[in-house]
Protein backbone atom coordinates (compact mmCIF):
# COMPACT_ATOMS: atom_id res chain seq x y z
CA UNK A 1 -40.91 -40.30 -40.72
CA UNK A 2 -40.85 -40.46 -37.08
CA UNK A 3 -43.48 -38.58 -35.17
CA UNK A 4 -41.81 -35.27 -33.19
CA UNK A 5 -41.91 -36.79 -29.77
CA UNK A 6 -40.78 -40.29 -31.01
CA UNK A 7 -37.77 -38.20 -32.17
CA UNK A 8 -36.86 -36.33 -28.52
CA UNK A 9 -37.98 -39.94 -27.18
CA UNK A 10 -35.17 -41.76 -29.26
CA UNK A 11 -32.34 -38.74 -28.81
CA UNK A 12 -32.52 -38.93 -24.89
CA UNK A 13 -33.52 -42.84 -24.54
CA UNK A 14 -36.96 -42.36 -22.54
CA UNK A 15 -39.54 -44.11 -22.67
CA UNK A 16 -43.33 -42.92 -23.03
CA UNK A 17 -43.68 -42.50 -18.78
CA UNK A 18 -40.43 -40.98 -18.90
CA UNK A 19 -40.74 -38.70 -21.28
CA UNK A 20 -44.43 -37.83 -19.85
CA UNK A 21 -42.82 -37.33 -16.19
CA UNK A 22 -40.13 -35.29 -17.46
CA UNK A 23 -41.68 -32.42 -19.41
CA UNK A 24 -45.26 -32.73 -17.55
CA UNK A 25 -47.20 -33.95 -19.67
CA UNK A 26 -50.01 -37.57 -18.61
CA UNK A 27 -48.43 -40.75 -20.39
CA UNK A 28 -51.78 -41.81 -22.44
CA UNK A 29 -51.47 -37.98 -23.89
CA UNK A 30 -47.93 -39.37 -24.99
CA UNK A 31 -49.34 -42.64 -26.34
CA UNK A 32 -52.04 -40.86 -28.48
CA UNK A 33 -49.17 -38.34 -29.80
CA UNK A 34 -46.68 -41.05 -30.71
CA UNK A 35 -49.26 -43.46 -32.56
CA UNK A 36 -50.77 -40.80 -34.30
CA UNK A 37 -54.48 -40.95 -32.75
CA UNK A 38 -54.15 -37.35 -32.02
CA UNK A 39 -52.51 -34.08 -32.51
CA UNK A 40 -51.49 -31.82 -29.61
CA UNK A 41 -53.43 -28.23 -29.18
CA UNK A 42 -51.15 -25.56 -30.13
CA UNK A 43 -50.92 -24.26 -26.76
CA UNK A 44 -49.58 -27.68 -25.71
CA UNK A 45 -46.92 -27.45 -28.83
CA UNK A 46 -45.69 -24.28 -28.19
CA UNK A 47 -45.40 -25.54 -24.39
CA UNK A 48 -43.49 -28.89 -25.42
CA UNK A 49 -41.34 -26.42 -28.02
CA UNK A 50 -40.29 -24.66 -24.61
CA UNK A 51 -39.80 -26.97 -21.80
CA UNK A 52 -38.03 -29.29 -24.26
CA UNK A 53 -36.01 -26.67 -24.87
CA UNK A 54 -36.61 -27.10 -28.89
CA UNK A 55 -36.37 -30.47 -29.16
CA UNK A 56 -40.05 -31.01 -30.33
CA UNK A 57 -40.51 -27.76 -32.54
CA UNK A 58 -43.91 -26.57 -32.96
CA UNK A 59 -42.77 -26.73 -36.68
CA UNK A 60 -42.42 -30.34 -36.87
CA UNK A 61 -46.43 -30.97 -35.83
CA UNK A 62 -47.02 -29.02 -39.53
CA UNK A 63 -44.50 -32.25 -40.98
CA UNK A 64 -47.29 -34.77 -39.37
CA UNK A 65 -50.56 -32.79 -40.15
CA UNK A 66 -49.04 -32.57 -43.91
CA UNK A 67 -48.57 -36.14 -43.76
CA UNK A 68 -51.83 -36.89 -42.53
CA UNK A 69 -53.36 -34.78 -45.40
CA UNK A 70 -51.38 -36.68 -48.29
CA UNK A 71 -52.92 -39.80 -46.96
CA UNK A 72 -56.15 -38.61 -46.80
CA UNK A 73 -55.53 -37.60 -50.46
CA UNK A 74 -54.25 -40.89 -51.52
CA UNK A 75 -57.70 -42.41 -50.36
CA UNK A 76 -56.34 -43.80 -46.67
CA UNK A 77 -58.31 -43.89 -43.95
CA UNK A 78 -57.88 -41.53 -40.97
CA UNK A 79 -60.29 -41.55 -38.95
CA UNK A 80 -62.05 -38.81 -39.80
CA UNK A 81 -65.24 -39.03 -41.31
CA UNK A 82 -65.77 -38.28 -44.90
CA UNK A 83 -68.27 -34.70 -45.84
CA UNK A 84 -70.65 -36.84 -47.33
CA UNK A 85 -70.93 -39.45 -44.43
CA UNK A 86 -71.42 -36.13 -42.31
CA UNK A 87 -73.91 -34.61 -44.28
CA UNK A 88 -76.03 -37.82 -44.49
CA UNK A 89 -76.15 -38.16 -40.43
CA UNK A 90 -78.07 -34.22 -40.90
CA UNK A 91 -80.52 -35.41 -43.62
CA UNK A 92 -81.45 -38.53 -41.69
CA UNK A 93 -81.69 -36.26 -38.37
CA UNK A 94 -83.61 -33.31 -40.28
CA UNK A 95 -86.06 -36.53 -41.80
CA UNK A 96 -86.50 -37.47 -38.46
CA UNK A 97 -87.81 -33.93 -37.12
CA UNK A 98 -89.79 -33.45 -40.33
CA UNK A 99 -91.12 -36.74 -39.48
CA UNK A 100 -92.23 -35.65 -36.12
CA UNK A 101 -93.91 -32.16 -36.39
């Protein structure tokens, strides 16, 4: 499934600049939208939802973050660090203040 802005992207023919230029918004926060590196606040999706005049619906974001969590289910990375991975960075760091006092 294409990603919300890819969609508006491929409707009007812009590209990335383009797009960015037109509704306001920096290119590179376009890149990281289309590849999927990041999600936009809600503030900025209820702001695309408006100036794009519904072409990017603030619904369609819930599409990709539902995505994201069936891979993440399926065992894919996402870039996102695991719980365990997180709670082992504060053992070692509590160790390390144990160590110290």
């Amino acid at each position: 499934m294409k990603n919300p802005i890819q969609r508006a992207m491929s409707l009007e023919n812009l590209t990335q600049a383009e797009f960015a230029r037109r509704y306001g918004m920096s290119q590179p926060d376009v890149h990281r939208f289309v590849k999927g590196k990041g999600l936009p606040s809600l503030k900025t999706a209820f702001r695309l939802e408006e100036v794009t005049s519904g072409l990017v619906p603030v619904r369609a974001w819930k599409e990709v973050i539902d995505e994201r969590n069936d891979g993440r289910r399926k065992g894919r990375r996402t870039g996102l660090r695991s719980k365990a991975a997180g709670r082992a960075k504060v053992s070692r760091a509590a160790k390390r203040v144990a160590a110290s006092r």
